[in-house]
Protein backbone atom coordinates (compact mmCIF):
# COMPACT_ATOMS: atom_id res chain seq x y z
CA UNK A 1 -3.04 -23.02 24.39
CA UNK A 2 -4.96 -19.65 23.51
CA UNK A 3 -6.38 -21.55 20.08
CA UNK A 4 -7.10 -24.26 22.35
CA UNK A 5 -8.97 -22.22 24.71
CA UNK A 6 -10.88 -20.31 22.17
CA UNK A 7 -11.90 -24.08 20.45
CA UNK A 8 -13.35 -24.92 24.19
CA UNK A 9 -14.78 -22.28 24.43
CA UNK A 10 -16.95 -22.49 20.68
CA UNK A 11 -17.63 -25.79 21.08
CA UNK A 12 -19.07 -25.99 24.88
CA UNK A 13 -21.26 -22.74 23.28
CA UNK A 14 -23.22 -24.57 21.07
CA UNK A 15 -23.05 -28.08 23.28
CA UNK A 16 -24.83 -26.55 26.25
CA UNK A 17 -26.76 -23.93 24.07
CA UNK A 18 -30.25 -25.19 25.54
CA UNK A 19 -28.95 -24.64 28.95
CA UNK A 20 -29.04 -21.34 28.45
CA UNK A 21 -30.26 -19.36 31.46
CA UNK A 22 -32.98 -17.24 30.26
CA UNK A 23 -32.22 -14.54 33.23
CA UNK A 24 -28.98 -14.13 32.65
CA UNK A 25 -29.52 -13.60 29.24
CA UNK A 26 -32.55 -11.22 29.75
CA UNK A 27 -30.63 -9.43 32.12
CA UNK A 28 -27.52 -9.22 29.40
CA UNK A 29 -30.07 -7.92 26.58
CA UNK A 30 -31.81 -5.43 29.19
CA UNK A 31 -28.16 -4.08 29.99
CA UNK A 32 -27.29 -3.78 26.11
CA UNK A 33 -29.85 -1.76 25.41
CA UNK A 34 -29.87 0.32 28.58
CA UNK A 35 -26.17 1.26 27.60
CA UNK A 36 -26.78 1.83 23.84
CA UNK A 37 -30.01 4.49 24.40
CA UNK A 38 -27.97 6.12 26.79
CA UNK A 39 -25.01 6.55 24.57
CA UNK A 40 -26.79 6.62 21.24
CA UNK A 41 -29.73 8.97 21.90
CA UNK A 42 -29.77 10.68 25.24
CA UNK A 43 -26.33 11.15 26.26
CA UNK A 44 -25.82 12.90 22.28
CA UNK A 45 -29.53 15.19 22.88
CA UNK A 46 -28.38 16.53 25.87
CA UNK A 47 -25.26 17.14 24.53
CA UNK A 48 -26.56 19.39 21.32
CA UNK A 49 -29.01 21.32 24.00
CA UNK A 50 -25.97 22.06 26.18
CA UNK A 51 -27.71 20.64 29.14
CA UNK A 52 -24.51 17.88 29.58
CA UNK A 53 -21.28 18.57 28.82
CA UNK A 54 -19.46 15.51 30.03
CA UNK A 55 -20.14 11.70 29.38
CA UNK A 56 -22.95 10.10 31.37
CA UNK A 57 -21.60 7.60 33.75
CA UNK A 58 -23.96 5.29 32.15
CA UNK A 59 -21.20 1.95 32.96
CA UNK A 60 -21.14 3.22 36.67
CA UNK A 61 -24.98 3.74 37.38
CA UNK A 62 -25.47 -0.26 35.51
CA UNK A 63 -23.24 -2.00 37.82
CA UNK A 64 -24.50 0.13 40.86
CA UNK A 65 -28.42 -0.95 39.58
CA UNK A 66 -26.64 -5.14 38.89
CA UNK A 67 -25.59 -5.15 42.53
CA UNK A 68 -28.58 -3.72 43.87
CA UNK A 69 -31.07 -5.98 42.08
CA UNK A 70 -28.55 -8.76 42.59
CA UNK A 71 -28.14 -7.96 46.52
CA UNK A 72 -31.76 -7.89 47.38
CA UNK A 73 -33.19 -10.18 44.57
CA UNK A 74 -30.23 -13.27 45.19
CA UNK A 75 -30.01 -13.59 41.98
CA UNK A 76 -27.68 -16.42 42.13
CA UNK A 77 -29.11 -18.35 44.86
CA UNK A 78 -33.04 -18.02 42.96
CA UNK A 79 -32.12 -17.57 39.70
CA UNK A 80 -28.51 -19.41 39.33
CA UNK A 81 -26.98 -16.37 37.92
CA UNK A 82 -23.28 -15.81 37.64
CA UNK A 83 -21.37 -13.42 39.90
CA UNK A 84 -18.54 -12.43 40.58
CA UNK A 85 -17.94 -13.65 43.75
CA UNK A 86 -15.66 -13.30 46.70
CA UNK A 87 -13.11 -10.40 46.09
CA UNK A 88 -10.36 -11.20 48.67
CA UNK A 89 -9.48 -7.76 50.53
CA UNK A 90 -6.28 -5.92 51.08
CA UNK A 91 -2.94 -5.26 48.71
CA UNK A 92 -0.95 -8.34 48.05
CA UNK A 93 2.84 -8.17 49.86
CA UNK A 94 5.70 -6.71 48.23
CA UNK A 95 8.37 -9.21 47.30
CA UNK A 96 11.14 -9.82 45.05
CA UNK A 97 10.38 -11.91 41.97
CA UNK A 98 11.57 -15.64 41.97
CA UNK A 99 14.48 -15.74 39.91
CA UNK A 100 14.38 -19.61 40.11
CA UNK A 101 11.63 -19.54 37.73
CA UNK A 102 13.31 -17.74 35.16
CA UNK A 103 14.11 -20.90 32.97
CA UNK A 104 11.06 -22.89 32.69
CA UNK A 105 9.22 -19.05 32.44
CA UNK A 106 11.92 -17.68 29.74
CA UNK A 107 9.58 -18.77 26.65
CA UNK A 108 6.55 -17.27 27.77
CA UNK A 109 7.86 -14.21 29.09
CA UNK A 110 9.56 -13.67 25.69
CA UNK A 111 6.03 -14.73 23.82
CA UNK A 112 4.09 -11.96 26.32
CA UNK A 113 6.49 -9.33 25.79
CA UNK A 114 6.21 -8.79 22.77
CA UNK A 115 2.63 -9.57 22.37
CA UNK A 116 1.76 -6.88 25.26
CA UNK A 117 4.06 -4.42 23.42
CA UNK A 118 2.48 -5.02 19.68
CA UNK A 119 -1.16 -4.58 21.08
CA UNK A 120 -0.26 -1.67 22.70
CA UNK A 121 0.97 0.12 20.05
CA UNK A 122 -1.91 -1.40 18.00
CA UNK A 123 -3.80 0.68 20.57
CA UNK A 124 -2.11 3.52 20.40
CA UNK A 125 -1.99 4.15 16.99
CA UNK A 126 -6.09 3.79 16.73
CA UNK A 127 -6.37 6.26 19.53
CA UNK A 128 -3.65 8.55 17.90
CA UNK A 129 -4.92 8.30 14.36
CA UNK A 130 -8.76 9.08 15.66
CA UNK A 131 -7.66 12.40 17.59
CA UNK A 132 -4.52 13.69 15.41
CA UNK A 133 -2.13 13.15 18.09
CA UNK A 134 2.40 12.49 17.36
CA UNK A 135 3.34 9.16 18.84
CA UNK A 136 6.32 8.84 20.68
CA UNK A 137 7.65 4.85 20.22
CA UNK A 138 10.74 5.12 22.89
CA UNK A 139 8.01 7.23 25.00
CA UNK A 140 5.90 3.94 25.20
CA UNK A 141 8.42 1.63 25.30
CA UNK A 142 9.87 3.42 28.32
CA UNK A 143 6.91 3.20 30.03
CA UNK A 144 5.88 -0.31 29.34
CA UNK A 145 9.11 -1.29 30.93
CA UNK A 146 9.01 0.63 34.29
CA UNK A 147 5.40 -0.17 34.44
CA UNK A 148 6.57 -4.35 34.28
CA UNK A 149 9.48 -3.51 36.26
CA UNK A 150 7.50 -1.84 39.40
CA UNK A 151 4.55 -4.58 38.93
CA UNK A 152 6.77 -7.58 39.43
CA UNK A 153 7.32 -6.26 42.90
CA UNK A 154 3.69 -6.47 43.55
CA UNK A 155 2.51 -10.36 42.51
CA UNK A 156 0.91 -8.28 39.23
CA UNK A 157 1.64 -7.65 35.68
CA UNK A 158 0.73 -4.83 33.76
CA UNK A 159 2.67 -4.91 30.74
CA UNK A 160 0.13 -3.83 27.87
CA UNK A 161 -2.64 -1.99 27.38
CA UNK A 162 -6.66 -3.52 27.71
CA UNK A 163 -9.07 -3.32 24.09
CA UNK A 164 -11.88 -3.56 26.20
CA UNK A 165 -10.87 -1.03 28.88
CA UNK A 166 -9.10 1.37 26.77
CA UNK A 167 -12.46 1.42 24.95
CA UNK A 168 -14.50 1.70 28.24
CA UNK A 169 -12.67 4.70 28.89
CA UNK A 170 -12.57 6.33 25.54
CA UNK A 171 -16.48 6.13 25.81
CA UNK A 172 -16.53 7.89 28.93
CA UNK A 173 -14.40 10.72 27.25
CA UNK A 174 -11.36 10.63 28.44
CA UNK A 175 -8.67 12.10 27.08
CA UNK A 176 -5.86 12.22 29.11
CA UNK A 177 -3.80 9.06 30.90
CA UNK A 178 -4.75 11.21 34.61
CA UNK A 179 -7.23 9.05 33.81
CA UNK A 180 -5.36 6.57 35.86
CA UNK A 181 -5.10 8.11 39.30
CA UNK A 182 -8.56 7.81 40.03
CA UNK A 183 -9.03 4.82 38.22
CA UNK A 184 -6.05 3.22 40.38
CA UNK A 185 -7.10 5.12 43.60
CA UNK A 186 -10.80 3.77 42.91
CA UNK A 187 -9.41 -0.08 42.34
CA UNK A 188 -7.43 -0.08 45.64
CA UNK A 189 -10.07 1.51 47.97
CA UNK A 190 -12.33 -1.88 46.28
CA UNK A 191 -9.57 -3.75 47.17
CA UNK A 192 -9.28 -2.94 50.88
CA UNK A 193 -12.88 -1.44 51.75
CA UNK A 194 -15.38 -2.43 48.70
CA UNK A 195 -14.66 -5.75 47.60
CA UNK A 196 -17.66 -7.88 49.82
CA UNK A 197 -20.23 -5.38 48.09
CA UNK A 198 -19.26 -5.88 44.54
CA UNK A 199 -19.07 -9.87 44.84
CA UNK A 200 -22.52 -10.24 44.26
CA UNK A 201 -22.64 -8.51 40.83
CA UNK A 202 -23.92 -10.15 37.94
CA UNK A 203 -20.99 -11.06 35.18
CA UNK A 204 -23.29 -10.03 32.73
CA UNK A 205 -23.36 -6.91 33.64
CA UNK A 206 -20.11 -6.59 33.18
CA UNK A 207 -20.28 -8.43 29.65
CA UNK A 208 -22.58 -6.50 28.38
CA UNK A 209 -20.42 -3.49 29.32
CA UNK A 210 -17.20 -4.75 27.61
CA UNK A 211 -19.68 -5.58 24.51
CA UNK A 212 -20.85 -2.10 24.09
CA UNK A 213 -17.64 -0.58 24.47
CA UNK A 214 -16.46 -2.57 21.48
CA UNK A 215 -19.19 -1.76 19.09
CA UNK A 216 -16.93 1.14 18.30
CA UNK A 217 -14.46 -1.16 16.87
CA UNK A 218 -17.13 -3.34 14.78
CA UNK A 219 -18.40 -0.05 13.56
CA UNK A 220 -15.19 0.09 11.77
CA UNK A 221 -16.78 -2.80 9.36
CA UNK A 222 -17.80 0.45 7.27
CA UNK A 223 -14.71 1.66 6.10
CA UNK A 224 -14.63 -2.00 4.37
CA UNK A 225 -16.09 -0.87 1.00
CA UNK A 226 -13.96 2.07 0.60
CA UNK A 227 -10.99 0.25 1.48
CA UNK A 228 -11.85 -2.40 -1.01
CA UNK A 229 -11.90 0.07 -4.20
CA UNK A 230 -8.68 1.83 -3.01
CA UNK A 231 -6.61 -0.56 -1.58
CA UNK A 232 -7.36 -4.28 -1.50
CA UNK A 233 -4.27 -5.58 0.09
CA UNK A 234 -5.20 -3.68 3.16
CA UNK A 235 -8.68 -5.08 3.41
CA UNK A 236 -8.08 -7.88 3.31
CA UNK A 237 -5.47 -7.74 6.05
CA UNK A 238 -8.32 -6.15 8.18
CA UNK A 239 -10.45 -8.66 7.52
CA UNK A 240 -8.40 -11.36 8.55
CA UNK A 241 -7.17 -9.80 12.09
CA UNK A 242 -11.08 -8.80 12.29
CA UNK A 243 -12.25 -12.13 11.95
CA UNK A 244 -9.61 -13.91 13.51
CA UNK A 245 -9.64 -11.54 16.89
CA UNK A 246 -13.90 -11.64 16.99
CA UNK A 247 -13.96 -15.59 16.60
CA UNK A 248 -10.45 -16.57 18.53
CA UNK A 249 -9.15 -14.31 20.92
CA UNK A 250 -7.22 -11.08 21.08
CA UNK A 251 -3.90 -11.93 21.17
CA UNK A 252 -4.34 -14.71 18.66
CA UNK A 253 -5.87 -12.11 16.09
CA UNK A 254 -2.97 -9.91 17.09
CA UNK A 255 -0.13 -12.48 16.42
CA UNK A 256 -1.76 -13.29 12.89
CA UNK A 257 -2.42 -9.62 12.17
CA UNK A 258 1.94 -9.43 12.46
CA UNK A 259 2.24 -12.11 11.03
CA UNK A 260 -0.21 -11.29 7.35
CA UNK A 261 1.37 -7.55 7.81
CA UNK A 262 4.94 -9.26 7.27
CA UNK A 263 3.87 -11.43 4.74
CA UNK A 264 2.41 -8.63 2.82
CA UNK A 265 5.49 -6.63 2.93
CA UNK A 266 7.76 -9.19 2.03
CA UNK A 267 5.48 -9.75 -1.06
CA UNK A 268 5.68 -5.77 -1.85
CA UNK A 269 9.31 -5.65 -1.63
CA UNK A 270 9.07 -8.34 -4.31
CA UNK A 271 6.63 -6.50 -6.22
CA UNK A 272 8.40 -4.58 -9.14
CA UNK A 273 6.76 -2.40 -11.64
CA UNK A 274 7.06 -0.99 -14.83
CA UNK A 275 4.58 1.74 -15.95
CA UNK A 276 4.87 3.16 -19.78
CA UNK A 277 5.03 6.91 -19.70
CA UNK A 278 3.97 9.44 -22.54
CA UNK A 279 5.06 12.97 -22.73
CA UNK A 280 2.70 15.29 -22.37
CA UNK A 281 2.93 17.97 -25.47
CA UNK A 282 3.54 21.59 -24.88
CA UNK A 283 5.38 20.22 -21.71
CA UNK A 284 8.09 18.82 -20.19
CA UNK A 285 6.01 16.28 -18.49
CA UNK A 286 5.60 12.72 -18.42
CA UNK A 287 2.72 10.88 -17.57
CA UNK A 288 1.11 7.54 -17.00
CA UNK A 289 -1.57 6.68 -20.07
CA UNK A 290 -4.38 7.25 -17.27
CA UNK A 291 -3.03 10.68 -16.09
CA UNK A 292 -2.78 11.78 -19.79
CA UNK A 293 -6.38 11.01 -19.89
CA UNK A 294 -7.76 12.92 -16.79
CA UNK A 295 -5.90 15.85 -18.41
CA UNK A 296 -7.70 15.63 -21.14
CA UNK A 297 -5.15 15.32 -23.40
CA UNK A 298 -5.79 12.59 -26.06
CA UNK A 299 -2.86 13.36 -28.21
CA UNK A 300 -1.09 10.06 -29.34
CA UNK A 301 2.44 9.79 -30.95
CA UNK A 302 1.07 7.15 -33.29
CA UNK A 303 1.29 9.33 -36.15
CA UNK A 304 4.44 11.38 -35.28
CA UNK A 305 7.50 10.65 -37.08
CA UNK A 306 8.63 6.82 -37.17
CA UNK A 307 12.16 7.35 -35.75
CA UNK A 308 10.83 8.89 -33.10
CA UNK A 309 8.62 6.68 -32.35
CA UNK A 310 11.27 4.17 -31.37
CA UNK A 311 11.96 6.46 -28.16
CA UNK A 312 10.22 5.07 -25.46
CA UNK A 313 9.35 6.20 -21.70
CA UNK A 314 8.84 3.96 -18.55
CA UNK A 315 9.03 4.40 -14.76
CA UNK A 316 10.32 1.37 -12.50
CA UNK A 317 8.96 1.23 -9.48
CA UNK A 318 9.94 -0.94 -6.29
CA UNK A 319 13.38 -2.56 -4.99
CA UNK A 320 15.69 -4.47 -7.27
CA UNK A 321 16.80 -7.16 -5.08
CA UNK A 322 16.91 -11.28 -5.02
CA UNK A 323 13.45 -11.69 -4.75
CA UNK A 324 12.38 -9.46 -7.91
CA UNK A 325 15.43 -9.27 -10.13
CA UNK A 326 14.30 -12.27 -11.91
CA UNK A 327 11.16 -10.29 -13.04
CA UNK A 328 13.16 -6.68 -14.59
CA UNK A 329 13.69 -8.72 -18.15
CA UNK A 330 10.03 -9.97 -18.34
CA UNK A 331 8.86 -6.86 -17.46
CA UNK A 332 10.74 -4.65 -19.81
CA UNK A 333 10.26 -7.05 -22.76
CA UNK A 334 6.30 -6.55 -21.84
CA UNK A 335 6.36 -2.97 -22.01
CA UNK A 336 8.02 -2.92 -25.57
CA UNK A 337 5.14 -5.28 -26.05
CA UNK A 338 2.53 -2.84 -24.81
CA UNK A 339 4.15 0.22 -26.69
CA UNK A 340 4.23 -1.95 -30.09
CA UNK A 341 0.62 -2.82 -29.80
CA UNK A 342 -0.78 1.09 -28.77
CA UNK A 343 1.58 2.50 -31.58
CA UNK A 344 2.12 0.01 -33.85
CA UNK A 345 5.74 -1.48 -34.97
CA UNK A 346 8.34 0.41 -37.83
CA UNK A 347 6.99 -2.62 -40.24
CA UNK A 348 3.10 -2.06 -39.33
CA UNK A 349 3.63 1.80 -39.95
CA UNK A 350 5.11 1.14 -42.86
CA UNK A 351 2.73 -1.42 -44.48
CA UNK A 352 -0.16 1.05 -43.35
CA UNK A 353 1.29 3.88 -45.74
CA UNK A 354 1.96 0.94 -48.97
CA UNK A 355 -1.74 0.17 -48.46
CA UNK A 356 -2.77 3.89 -48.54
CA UNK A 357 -0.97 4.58 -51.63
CA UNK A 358 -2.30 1.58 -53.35
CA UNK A 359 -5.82 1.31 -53.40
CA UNK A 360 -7.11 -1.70 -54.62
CA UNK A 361 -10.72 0.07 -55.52
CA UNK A 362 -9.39 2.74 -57.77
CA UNK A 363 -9.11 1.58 -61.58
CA UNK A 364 -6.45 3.08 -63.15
CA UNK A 365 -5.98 3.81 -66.64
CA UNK A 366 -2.72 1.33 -68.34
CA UNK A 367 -1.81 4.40 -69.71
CA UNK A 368 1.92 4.37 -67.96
CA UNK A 369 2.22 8.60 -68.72
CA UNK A 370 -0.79 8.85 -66.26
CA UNK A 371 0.24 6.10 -63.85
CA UNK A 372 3.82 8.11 -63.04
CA UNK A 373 1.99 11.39 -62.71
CA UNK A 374 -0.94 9.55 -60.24
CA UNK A 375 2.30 8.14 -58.40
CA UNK A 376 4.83 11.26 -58.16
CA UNK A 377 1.65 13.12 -56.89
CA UNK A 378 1.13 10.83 -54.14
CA UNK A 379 4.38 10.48 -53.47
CA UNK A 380 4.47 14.22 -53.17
CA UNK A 381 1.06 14.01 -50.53
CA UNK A 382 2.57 11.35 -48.55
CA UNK A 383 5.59 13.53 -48.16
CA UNK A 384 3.60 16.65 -46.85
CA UNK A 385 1.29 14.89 -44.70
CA UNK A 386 5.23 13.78 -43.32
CA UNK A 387 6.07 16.90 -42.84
CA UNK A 388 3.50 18.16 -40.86
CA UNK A 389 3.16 14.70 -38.82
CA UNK A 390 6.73 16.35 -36.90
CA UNK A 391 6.18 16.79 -33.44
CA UNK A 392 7.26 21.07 -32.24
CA UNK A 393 10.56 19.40 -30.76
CA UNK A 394 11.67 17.52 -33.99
CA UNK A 395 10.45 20.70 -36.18
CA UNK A 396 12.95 23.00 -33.72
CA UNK A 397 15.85 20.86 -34.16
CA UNK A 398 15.26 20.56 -38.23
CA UNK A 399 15.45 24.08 -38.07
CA UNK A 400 18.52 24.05 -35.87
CA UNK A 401 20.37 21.01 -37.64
CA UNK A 402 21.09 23.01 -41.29
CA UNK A 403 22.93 19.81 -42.00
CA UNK A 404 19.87 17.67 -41.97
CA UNK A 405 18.48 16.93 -45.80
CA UNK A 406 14.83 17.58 -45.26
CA UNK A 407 13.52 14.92 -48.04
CA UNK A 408 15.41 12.45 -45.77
CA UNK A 409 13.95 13.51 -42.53
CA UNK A 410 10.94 13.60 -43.94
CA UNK A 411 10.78 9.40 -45.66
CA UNK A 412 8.36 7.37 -44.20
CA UNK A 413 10.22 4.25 -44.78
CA UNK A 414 12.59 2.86 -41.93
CA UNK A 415 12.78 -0.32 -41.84
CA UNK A 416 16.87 -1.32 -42.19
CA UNK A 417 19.35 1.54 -42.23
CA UNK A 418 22.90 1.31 -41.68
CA UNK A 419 24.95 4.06 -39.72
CA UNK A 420 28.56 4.67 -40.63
CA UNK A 421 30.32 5.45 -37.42
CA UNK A 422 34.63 5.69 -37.60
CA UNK A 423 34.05 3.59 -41.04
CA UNK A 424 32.50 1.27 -38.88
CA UNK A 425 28.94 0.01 -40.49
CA UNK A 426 26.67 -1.15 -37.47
CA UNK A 427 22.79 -1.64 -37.24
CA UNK A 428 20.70 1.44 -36.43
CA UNK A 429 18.99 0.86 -33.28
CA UNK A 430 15.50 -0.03 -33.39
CA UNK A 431 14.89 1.27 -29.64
CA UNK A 432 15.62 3.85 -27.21
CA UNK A 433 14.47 2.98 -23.80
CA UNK A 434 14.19 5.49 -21.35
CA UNK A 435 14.18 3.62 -17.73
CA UNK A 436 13.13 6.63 -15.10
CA UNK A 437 14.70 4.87 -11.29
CA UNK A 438 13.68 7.72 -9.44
CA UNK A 439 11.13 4.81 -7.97
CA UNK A 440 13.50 2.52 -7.20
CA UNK A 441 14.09 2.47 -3.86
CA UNK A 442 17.08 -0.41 -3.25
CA UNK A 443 19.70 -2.59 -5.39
CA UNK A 444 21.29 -5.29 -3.79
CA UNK A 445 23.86 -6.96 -5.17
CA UNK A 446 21.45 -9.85 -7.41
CA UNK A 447 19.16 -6.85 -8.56
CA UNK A 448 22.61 -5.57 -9.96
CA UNK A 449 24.05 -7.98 -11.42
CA UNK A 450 20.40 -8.55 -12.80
CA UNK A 451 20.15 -5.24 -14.34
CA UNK A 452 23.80 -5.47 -15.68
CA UNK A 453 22.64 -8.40 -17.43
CA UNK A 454 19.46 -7.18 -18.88
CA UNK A 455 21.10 -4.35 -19.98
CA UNK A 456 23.54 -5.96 -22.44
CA UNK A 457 20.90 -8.48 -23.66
CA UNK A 458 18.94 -5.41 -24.51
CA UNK A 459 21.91 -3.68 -26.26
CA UNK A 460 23.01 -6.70 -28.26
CA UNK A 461 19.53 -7.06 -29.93
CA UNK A 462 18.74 -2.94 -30.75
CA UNK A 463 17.23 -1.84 -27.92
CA UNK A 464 19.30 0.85 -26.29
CA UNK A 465 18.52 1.46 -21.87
CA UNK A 466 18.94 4.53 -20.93
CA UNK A 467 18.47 5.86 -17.28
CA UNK A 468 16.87 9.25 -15.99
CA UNK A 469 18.52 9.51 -12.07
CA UNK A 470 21.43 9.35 -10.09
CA UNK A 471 22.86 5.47 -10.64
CA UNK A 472 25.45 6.05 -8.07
CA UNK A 473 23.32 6.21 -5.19
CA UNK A 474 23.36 2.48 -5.73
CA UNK A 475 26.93 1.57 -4.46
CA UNK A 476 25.95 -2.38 -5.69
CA UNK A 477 25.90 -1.04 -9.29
CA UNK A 478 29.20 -0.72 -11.63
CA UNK A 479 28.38 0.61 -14.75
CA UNK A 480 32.19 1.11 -15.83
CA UNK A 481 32.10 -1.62 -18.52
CA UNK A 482 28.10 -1.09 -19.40
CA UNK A 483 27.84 -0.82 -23.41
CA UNK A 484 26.54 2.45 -24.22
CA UNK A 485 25.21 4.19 -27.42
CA UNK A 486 27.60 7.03 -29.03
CA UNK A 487 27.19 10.75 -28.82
CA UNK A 488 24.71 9.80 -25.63
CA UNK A 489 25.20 9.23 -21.90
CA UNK A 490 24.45 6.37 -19.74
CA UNK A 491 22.07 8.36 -17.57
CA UNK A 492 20.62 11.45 -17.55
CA UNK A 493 18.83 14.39 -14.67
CA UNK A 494 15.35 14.05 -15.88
CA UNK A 495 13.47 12.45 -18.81
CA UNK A 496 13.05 15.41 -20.94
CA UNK A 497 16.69 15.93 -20.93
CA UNK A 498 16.82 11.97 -22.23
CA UNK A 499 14.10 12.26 -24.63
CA UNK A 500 16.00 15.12 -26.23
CA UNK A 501 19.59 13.32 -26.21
CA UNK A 502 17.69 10.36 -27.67
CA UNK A 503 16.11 12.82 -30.42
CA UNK A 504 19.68 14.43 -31.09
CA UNK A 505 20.98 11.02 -31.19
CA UNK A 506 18.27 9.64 -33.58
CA UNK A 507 18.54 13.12 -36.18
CA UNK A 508 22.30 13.18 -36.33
CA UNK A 509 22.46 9.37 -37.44
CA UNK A 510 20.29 10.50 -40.00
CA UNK A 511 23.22 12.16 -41.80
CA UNK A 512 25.34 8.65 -42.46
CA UNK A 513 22.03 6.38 -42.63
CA UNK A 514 22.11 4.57 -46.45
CA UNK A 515 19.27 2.11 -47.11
CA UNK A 516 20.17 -1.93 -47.26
């Protein structure tokens, strides 16, 4: 019915749009601008002299001017302008509710009760965000209900809060709900004494009134770009309530405002990322490519050692559940993806360092003497430029590991090893993936059984998941039977503490590792 409305109410706008009354509308422009030089220019002068320290009652002294001119002009009797009309006087009689139109009434009651309650804590937030204030939800809850409850008594309802009057009286300054006394006091002594002297006022008056005290809200229009660079999602949700409340109606903007602000969150608690972390060197740090560059650190692990190489760092973010489970594989198997192509694969590395030691360019002498010498010797260069390729952490534990053979730590060539574990040969991982879920925020049971999955798919082709946080906070998640690498854990306190079990894990291997 309120779409309805709002459709009548467009399309008899433009129908009768030559009808316009060219009084009433001067009298609606003259009004605009009276309010908006009072509010805009003098009411903020006197206010930096110190001449004024409290709003002008610029609202009051308009309708007092409307219903003079209107009284002694007869405005709607000359000019056919709008009033408001006859107010009836006197309080309406106190009586008990009719509880026999409860059933055909249950609907809409239910439909107004919670629209009155959603704008009014629309409302209330705005206000409380503006002016730093703590909200207290059962507080206004409370109050909406004893407010309904006392009304129904009285042949009125009262159950929410007004945009155009809360913004009437947030122009005026107020700041306090005391506010209401007078305002209350002021509406019954028009009820039973004033009523016949404000029927002759102009509506426009009081349009133009309830227009000005929303420019505040359109001035909002803004914060639009900002919100667009930092956080489109948002804007976009603004814009839609905007547009929707401006060109509908209120309650129709705020219904679909609910409505896009579920829909959005539904869609975020299906979002799930995966980020690729780096460490940061000298640290214990991990960070996001783009935080590693407004540190200014440029270092990249592209030319550390190989096996190390195959250690890599991610952060999932979001909540495993039905709705985004079926996304964890795609998204792991593109970060491998995006670490291969910033650092290059084993094979790539490999090829790189057989096309540096064979120049095409370079004649050599057939003499084979001089070709053996010309080899060994780059042999010998390619080894050193190895060695000094270690990162500090793999240089500490080559010290530490007297065990280690340093020509062997020091080979660039990777490609198929086999490890001898309990006379056991098996395939040297090619992978270590470190999965930080200190983002994740809920499993359900699908997300587990998802990430169960994934993880012995992983496993079975080289790629080895390990996880920096507390898995048991997720009581949906039974890792009991969850393949796991030897000599490391499934999950581990932080990442360094991973990337250094992964390192230990890598070097020790080394010891038993036989080419094909």
């Amino acid at each position: 019915m309120q779409f309805h409305f709002a459709q009548q109410v467009f399309y008899n706008l433009f129908k009768h749009i030559r009808k316009t009354n060219l009084i009433t509308l001067a009298i609606s422009c003259i009004s605009i601008v009276f309010l908006l030089v009072i509010k805009l220019f003098i009411e903020p002068q006197l206010q930096r002299c110190g001449h004024c320290k409290f709003p002008i009652p610029s609202e009051l002294m308009l309708v007092a001017i409307g219903t003079v001119v209107s009284h002694f002009v007869e405005l709607q009797d000359n000019h056919n302008v709008t009033i408001v009309g006859s107010i009836s006087s006197g309080m309406p009689p106190i009586s008990v509710p009719q509880w026999n139109l409860m059933s055909p009434m249950v609907t809409d009651a239910i439909i107004i009760g919670f629209t009155s309650t959603f704008l009014t804590i629309s409302l209330v937030k705005l206000f409380a965000m503006k002016y730093k204030q703590d909200i207290d939800y059962n507080h206004e809850l409370t109050s909406l209900g004893v407010i309904s409850l006392i009304a129904s008594f009285f042949s009125s309802i009262a159950p929410s809060s007004s945009v155009s009057r809360s913004m009437v009286l947030e122009g005026a300054g107020v700041k306090t709900t005391l506010s209401g006394i007078p305002s209350g006091l002021l509406v019954i002594f028009v009820l039973l004494f004033l009523g016949p002297y404000f029927s002759v006022t102009p509506t426009c008056v009081l349009s133009a009134i309830i227009v000005v005290a929303l420019k505040n809200i359109i001035a909002h229009l803004s914060h639009t770009p900002k919100l667009w660079r930092t956080y489109k999602r948002d804007f976009f949700l603004f814009m839609i309530t905007f547009v929707v409340t401006l060109v509908l109606d209120v309650t129709i903007g705020l219904v679909v405002g609910v409505v896009a602000c579920l829909l959005a969150l539904t869609e975020q608690q299906r979002a799930l990322t995966i980020t690729l972390l780096d460490n940061l060197p000298g640290t214990e740090l991990f960070l996001h490519g783009r935080a590693k560059l407004a540190t200014g650190e440029l270092h990249s692990t592209k030319f550390l050692y190989p096996l190390t190489r195959s250690i890599i760092s991610c952060r999932l973010i979001g909540s495993l559940n039905f709705a985004s489970s079926e996304q964890l594989e795609s998204k792991i198997t593109k970060v491998l993806k995006e670490h291969e192509s910033r650092l290059g694969s084993l094979e790539d590395f490999e090829y790189a360092d057989q096309s540096a030691s064979c120049n095409p360019s370079n004649t050599v002498s057939a003499d084979p003497i001089l070709e053996t010498q010309q080899k060994h010797q780059q042999r010998q260069k390619q080894q050193n430029t190895a060695d000094k390729r270690l990162s500090a952490a793999e240089e500490a534990y080559r010290r530490f590991s007297s065990n280690l053979d340093r020509i062997e730590m020091s080979q660039d060539k990777t490609e198929k090893f086999y490890l001898e574990i309990h006379d056991k040969k098996e395939y040297a991982p090619q992978r270590f993936l470190l999965i930080d879920i200190s983002g994740m925020t809920d499993v359900d049971p699908s997300g587990a059984l998802c990430l169960s999955t994934v993880h012995e798919q992983f496993y079975s082709i080289g790629v080895i998941l390990v996880y920096i946080g507390d898995l048991s906070q997720f009581r949906c998640l039974d890792t009991s039977k969850w393949e796991r690498f030897p000599s490391l854990s499934l999950s581990y306190p932080t990442m360094y503490d991973g990337y250094l079990a992964c390192q230990h894990a890598l070097f020790e291997s080394m010891v038993t590792l036989h080419r094909c």
